[in-house]
N, C-alpha and C. Protein backbone atom coordinates (compact mmCIF):
# COMPACT_ATOMS: atom_id res chain seq x y z
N UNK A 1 -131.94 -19.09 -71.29
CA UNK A 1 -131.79 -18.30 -70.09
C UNK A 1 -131.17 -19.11 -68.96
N UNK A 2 -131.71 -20.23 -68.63
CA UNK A 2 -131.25 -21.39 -67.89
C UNK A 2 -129.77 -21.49 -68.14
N UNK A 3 -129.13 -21.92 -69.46
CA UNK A 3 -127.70 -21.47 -69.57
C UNK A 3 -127.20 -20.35 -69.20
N UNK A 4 -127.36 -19.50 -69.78
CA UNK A 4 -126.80 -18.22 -69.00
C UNK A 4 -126.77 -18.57 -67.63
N UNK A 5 -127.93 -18.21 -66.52
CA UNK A 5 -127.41 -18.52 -65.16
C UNK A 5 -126.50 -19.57 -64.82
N UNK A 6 -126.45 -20.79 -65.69
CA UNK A 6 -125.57 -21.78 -65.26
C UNK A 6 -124.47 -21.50 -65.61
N UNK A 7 -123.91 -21.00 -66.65
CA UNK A 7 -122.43 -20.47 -66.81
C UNK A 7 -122.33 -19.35 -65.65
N UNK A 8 -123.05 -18.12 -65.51
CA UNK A 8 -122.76 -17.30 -64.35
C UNK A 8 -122.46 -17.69 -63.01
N UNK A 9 -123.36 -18.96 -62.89
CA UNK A 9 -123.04 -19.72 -61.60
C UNK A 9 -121.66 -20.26 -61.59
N UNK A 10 -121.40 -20.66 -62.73
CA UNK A 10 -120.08 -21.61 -62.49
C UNK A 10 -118.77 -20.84 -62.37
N UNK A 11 -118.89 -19.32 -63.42
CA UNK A 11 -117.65 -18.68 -62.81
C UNK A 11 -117.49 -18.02 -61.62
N UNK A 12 -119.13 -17.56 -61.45
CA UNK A 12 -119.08 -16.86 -59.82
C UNK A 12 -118.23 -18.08 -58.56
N UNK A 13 -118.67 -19.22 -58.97
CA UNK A 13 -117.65 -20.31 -58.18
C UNK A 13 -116.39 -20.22 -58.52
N UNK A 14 -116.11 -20.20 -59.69
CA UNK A 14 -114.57 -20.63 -59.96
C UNK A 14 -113.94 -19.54 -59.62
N UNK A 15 -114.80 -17.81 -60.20
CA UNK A 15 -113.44 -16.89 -59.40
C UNK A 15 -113.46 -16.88 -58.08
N UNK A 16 -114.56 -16.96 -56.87
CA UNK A 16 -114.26 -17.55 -55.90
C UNK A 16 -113.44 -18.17 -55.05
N UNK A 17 -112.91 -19.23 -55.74
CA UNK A 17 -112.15 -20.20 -55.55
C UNK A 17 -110.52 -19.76 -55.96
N UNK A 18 -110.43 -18.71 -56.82
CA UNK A 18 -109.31 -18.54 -57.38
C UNK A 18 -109.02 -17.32 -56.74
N UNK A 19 -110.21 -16.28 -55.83
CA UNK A 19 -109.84 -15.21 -55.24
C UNK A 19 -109.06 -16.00 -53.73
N UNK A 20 -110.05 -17.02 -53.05
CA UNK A 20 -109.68 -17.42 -51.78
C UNK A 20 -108.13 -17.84 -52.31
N UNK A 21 -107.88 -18.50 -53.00
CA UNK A 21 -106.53 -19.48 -53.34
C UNK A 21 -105.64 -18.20 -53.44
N UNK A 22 -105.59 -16.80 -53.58
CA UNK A 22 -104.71 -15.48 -53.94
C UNK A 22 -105.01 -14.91 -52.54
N UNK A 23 -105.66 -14.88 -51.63
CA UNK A 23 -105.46 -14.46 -50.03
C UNK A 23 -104.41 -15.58 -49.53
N UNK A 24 -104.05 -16.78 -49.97
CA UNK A 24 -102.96 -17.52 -49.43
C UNK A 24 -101.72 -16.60 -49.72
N UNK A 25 -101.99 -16.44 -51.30
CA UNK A 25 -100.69 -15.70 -52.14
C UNK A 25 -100.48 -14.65 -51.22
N UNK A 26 -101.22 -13.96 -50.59
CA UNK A 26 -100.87 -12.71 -50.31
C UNK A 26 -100.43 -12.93 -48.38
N UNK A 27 -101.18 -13.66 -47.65
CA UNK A 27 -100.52 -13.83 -46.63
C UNK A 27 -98.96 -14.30 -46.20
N UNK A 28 -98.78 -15.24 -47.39
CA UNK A 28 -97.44 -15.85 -47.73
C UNK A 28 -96.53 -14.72 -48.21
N UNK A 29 -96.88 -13.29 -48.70
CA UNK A 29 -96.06 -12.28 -49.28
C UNK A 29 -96.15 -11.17 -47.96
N UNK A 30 -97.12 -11.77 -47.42
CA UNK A 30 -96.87 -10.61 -46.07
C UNK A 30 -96.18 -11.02 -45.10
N UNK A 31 -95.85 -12.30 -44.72
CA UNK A 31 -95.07 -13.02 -43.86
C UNK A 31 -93.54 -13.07 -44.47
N UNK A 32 -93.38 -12.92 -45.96
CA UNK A 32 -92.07 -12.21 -45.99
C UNK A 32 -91.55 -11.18 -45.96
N UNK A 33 -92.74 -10.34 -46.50
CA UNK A 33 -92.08 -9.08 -46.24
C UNK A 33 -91.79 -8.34 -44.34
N UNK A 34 -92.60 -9.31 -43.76
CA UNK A 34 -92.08 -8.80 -42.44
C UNK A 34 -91.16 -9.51 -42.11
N UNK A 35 -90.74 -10.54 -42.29
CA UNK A 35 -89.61 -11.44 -42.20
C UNK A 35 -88.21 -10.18 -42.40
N UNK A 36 -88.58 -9.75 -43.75
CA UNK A 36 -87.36 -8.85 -43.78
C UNK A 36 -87.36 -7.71 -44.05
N UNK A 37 -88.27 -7.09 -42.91
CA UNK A 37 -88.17 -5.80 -42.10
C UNK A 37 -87.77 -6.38 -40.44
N UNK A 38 -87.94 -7.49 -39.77
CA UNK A 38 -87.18 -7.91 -39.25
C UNK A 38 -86.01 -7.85 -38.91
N UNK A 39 -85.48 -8.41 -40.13
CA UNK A 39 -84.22 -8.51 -40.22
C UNK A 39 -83.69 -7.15 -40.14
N UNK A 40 -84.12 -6.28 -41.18
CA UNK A 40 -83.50 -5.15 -41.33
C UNK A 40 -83.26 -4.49 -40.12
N UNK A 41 -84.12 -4.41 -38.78
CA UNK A 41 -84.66 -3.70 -37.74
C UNK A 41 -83.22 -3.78 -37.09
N UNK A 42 -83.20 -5.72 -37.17
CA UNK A 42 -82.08 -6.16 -36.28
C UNK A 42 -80.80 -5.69 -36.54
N UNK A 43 -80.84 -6.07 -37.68
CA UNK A 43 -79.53 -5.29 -38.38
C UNK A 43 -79.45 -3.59 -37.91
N UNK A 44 -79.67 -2.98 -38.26
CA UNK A 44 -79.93 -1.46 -38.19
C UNK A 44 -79.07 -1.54 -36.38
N UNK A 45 -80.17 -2.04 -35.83
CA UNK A 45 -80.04 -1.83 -34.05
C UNK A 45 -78.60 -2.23 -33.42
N UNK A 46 -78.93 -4.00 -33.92
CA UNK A 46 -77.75 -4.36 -33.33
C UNK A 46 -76.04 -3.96 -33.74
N UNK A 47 -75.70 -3.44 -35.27
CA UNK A 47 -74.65 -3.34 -35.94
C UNK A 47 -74.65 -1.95 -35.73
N UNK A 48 -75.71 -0.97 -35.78
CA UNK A 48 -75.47 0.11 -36.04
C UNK A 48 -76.19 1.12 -35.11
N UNK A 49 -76.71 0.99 -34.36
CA UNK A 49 -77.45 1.60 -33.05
C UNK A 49 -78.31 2.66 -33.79
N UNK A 50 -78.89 2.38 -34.70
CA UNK A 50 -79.74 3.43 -35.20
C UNK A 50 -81.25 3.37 -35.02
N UNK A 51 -81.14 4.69 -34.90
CA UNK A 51 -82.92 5.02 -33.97
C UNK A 51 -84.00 4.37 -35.05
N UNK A 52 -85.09 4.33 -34.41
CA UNK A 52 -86.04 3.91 -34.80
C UNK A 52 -86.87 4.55 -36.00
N UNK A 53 -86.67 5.52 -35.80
CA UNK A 53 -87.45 6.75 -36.51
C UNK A 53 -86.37 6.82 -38.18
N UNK A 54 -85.28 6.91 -37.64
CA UNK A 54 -84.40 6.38 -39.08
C UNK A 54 -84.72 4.84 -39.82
N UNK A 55 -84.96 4.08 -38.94
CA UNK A 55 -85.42 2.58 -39.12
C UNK A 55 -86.14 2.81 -40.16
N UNK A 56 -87.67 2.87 -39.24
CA UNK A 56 -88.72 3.01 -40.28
C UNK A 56 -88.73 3.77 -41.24
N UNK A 57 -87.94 4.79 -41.82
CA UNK A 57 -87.95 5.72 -42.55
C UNK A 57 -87.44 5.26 -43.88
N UNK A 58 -86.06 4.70 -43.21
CA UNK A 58 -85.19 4.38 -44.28
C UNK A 58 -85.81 2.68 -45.19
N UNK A 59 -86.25 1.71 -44.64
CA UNK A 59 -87.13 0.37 -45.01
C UNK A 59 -88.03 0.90 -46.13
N UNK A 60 -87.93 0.24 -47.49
CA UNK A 60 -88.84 0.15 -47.97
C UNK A 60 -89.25 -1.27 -48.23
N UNK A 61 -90.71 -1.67 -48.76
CA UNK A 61 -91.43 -2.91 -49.31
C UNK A 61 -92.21 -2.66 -50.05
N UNK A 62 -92.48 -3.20 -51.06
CA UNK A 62 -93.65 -3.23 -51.62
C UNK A 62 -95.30 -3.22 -51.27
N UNK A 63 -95.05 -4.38 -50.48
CA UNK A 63 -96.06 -5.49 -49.97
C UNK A 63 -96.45 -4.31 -48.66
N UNK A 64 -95.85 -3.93 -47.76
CA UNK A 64 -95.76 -3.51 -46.44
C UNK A 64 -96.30 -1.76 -47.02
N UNK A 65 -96.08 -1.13 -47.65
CA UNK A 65 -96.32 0.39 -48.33
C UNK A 65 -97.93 -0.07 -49.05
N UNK A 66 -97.96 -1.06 -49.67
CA UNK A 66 -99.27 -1.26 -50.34
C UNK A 66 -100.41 -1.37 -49.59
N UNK A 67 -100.21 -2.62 -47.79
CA UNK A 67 -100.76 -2.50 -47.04
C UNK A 67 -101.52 -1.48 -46.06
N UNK A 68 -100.20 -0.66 -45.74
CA UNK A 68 -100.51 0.67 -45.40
C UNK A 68 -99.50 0.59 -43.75
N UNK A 69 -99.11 -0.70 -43.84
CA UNK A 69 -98.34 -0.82 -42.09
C UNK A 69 -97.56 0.24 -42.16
N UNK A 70 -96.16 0.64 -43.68
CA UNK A 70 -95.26 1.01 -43.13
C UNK A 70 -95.25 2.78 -43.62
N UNK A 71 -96.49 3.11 -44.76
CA UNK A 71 -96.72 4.49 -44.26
C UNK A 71 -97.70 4.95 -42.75
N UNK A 72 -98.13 4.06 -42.39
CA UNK A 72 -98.46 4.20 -40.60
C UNK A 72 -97.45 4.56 -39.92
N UNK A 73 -96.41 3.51 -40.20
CA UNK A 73 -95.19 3.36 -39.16
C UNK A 73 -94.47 4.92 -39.28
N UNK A 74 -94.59 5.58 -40.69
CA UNK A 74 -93.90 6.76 -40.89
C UNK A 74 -94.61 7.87 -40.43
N UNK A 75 -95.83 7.87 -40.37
CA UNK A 75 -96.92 8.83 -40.29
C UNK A 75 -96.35 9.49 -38.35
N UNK A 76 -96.17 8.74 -37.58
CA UNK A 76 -95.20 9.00 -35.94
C UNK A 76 -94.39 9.64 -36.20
N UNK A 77 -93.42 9.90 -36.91
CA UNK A 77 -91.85 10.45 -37.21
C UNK A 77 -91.91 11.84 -36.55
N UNK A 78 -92.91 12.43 -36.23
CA UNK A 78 -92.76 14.14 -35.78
C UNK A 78 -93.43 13.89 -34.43
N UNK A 79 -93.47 12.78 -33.95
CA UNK A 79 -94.49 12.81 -32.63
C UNK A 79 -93.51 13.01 -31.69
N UNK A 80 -93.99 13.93 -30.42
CA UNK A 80 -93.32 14.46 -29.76
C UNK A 80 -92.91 12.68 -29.02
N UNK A 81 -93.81 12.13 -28.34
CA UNK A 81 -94.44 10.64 -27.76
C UNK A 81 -93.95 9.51 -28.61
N UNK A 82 -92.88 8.59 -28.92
CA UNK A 82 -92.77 7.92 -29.65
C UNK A 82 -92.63 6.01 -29.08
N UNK A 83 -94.29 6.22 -28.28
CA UNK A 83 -94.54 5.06 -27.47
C UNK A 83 -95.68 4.35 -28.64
N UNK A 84 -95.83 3.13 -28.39
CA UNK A 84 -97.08 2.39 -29.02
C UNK A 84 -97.36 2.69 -30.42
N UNK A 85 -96.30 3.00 -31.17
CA UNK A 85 -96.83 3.28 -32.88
C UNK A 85 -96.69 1.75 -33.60
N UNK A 86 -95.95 1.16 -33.18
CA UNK A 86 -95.92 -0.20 -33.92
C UNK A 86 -96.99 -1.09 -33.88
N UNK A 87 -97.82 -1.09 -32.22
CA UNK A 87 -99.21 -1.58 -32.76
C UNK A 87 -100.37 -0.88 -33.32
N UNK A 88 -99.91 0.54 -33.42
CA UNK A 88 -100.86 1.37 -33.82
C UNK A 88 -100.78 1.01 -35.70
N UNK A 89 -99.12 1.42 -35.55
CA UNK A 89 -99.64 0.97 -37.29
C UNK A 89 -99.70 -0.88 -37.43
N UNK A 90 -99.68 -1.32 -36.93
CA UNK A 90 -100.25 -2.59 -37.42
C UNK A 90 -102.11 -2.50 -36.67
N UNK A 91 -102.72 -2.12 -35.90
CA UNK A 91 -103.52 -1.68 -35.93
C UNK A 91 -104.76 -1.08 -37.39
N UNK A 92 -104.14 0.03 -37.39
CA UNK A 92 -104.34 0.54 -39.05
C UNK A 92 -104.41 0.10 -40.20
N UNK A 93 -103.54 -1.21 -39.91
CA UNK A 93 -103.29 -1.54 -41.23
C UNK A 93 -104.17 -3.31 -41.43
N UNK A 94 -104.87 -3.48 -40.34
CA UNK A 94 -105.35 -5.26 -39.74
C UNK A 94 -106.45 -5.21 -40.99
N UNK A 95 -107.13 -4.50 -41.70
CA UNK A 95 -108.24 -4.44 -42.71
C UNK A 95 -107.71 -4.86 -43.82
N UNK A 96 -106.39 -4.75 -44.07
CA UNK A 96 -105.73 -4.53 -45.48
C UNK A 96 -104.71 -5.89 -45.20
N UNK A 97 -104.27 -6.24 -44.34
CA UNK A 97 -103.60 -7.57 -43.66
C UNK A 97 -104.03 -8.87 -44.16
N UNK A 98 -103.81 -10.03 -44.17
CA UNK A 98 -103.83 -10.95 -44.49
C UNK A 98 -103.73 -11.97 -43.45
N UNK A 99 -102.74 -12.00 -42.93
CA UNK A 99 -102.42 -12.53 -41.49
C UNK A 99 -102.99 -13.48 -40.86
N UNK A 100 -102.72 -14.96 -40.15
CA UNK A 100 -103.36 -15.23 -39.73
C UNK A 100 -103.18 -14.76 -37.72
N UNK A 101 -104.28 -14.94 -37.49
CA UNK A 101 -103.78 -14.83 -35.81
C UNK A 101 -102.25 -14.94 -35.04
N UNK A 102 -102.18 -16.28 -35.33
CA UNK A 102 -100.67 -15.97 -34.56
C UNK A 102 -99.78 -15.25 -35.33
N UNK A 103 -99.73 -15.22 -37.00
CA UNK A 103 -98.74 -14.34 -37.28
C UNK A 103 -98.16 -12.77 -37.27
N UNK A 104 -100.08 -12.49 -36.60
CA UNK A 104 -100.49 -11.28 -36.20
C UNK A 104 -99.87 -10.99 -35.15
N UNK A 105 -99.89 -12.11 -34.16
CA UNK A 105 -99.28 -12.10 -32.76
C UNK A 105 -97.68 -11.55 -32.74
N UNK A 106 -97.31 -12.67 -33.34
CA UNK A 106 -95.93 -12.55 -33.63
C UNK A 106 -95.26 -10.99 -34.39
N UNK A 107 -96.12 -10.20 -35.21
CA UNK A 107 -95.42 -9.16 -35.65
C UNK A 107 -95.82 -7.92 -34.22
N UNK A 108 -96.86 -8.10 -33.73
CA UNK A 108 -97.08 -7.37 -32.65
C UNK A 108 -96.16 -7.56 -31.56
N UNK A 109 -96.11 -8.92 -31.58
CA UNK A 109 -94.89 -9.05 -30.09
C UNK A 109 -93.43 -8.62 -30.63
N UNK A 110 -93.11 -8.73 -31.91
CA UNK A 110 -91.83 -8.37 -32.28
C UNK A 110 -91.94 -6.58 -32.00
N UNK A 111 -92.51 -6.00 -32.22
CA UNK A 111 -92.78 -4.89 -32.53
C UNK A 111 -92.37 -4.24 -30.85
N UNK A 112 -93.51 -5.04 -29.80
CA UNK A 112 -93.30 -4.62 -28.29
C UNK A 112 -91.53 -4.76 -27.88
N UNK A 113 -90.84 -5.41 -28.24
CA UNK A 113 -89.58 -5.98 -27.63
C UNK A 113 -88.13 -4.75 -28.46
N UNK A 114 -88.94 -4.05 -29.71
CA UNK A 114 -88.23 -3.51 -29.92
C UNK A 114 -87.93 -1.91 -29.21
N UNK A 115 -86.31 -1.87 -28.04
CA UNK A 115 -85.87 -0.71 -27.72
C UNK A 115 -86.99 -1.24 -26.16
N UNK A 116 -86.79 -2.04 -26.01
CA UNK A 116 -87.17 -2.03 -24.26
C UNK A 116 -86.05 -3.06 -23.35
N UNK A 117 -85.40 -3.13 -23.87
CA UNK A 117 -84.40 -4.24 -23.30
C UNK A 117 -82.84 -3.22 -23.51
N UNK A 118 -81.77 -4.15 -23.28
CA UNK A 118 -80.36 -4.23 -23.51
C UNK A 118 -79.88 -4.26 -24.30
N UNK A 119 -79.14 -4.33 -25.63
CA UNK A 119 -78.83 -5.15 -26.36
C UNK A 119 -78.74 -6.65 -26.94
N UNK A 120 -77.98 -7.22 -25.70
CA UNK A 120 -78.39 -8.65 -25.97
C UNK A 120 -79.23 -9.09 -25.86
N UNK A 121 -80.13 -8.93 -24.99
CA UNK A 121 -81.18 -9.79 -24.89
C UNK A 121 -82.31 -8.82 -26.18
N UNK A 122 -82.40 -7.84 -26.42
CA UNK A 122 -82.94 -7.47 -27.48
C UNK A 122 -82.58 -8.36 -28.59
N UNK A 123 -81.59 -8.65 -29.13
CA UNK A 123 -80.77 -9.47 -30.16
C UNK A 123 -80.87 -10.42 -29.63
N UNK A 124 -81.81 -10.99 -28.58
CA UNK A 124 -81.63 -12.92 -28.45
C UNK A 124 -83.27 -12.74 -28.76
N UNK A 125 -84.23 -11.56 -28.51
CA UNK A 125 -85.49 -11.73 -28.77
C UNK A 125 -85.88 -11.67 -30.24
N UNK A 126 -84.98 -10.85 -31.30
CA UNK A 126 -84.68 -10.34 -32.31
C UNK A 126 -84.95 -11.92 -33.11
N UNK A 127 -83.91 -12.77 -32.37
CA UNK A 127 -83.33 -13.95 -33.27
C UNK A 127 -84.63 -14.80 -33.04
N UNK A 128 -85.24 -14.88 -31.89
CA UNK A 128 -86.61 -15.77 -31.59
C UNK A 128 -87.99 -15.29 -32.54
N UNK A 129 -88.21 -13.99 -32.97
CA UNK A 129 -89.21 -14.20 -33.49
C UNK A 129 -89.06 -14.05 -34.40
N UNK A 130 -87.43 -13.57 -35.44
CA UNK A 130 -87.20 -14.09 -36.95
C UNK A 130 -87.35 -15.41 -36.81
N UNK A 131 -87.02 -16.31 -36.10
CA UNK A 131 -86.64 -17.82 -36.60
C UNK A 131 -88.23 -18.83 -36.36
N UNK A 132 -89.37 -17.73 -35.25
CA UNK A 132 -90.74 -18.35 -35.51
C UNK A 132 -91.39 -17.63 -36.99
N UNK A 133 -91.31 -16.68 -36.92
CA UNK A 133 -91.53 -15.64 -38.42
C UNK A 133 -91.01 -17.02 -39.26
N UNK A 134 -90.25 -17.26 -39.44
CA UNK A 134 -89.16 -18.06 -40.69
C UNK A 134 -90.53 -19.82 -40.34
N UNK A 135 -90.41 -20.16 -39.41
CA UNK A 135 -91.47 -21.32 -39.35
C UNK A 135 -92.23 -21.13 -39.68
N UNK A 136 -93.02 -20.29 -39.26
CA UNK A 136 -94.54 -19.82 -39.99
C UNK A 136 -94.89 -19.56 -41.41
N UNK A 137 -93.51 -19.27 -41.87
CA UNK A 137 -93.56 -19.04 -43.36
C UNK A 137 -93.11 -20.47 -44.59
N UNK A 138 -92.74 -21.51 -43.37
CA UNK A 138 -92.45 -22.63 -44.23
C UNK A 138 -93.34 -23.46 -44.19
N UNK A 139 -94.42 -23.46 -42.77
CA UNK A 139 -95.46 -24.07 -42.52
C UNK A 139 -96.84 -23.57 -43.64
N UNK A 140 -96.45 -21.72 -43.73
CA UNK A 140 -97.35 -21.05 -44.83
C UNK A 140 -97.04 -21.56 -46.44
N UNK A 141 -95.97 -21.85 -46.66
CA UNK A 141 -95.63 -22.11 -47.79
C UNK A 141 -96.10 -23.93 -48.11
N UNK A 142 -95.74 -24.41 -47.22
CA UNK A 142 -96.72 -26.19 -47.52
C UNK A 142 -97.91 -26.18 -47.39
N UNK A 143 -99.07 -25.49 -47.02
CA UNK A 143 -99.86 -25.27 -46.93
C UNK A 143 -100.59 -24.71 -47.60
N UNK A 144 -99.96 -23.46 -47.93
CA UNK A 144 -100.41 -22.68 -48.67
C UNK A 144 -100.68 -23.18 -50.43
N UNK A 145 -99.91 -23.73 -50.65
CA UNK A 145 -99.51 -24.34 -51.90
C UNK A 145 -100.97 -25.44 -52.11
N UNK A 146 -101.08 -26.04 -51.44
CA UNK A 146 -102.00 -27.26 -50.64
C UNK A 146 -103.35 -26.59 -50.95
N UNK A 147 -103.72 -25.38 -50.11
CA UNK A 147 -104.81 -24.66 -49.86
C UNK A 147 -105.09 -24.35 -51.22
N UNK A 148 -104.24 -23.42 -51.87
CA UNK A 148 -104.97 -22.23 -53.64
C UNK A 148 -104.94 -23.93 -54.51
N UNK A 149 -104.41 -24.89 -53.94
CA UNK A 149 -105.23 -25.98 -55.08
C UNK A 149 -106.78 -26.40 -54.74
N UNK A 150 -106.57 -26.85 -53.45
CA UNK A 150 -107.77 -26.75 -52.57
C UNK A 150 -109.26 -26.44 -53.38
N UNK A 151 -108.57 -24.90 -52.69
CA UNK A 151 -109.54 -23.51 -53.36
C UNK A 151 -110.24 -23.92 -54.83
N UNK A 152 -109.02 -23.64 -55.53
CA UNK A 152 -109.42 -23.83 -57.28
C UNK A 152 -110.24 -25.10 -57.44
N UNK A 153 -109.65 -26.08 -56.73
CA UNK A 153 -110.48 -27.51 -57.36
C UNK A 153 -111.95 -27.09 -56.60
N UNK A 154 -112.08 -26.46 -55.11
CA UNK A 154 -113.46 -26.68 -54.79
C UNK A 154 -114.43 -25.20 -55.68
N UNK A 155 -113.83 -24.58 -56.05
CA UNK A 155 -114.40 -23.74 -57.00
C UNK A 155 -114.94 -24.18 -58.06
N UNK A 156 -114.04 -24.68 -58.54
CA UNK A 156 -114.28 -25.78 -60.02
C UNK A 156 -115.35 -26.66 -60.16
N UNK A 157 -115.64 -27.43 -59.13
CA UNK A 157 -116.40 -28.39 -58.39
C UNK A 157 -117.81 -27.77 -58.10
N UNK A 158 -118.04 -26.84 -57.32
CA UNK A 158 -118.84 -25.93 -56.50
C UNK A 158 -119.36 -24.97 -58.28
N UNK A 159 -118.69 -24.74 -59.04
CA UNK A 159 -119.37 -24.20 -59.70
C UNK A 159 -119.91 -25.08 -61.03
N UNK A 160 -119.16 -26.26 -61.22
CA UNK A 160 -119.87 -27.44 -61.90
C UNK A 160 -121.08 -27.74 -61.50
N UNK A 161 -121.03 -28.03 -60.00
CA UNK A 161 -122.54 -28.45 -59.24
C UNK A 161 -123.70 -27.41 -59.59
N UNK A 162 -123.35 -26.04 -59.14
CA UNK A 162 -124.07 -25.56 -59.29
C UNK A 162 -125.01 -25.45 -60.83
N UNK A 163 -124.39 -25.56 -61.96
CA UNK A 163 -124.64 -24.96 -63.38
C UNK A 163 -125.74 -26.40 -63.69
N UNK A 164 -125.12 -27.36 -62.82
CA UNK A 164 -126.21 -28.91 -63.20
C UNK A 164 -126.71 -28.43 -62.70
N UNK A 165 -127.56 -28.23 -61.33
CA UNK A 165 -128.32 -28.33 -60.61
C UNK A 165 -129.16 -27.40 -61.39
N UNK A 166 -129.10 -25.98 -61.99
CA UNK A 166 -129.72 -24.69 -62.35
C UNK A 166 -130.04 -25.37 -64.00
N UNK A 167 -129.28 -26.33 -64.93
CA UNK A 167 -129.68 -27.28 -66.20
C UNK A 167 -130.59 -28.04 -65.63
């Protein structure tokens, strides 16, 4: 019986360790996929002056549809009011997110800047928080890599300890 709990102990650690190490995976897949809805936004606006409501419509992702941000973002399309939906659907969607704080920041502040300015300076704000978006994701990616080993080894570890301790 003593075995039994000690093997149960040890995988309850190890998947643990291998779930935390797959929330890296997935913050790192959410920081690209907004990376390039980004882009797309910019593109769309600056090349082609197309509304917002076509924006979001026309974007698809995987990652961003699975979350729930960018059927949020679509769910506005008939609103008479087409103020504050970008933090609303990132709002909606913060349960299902991954995100850390500032990257949270950063898709929210991208979100405010879009269609309140000029052109250019829209397209100089455009280029500032793709190119922190783009840091955050290289800083996420050395790290991240770093961390799901992290994870796994202290899982591994954490559930070794445990299975002695319960032998």
């Amino acid at each position: 019986m003593r075995l039994a709990g000690a093997f149960v102990m040890f995988l309850f650690f190890t998947f643990l360790g291998v779930y935390a190490g797959g929330r890296e995976k997935k913050r790192l897949a959410e920081c690209e996929a907004f990376l390039s809805l980004f882009e797309y936004i910019k593109n769309q606006i600056i090349f082609f002056l197309t509304p917002t409501k076509v924006i979001y419509g026309s974007f698809s992702n995987d990652v961003l549809e699975e979350c729930g941000f960018l059927p949020a973002l679509r769910s506005h399309e008939n609103d008479a009011v087409y103020h504050g939906i970008w933090q609303s659907a990132l709002n909606s969607s913060a349960g299902a997110l991954h995100l850390t704080e500032k990257q949270r920041e950063l898709v929210a502040d991208f979100g405010d800047c879009i269609g309140k300015t000029n052109g250019e300076i829209q397209a100089n704000s455009f280029d500032y928080y793709i190119a922190e978006l783009k840091a955050e994701i290289e800083r996420e990616k050395s790290e991240g890599t770093k961390n799901v080993k992290l994870y796994r080894t202290l899982g591994l570890a954490a559930g070794a300890c445990a299975a002695i301790l319960i032998i």
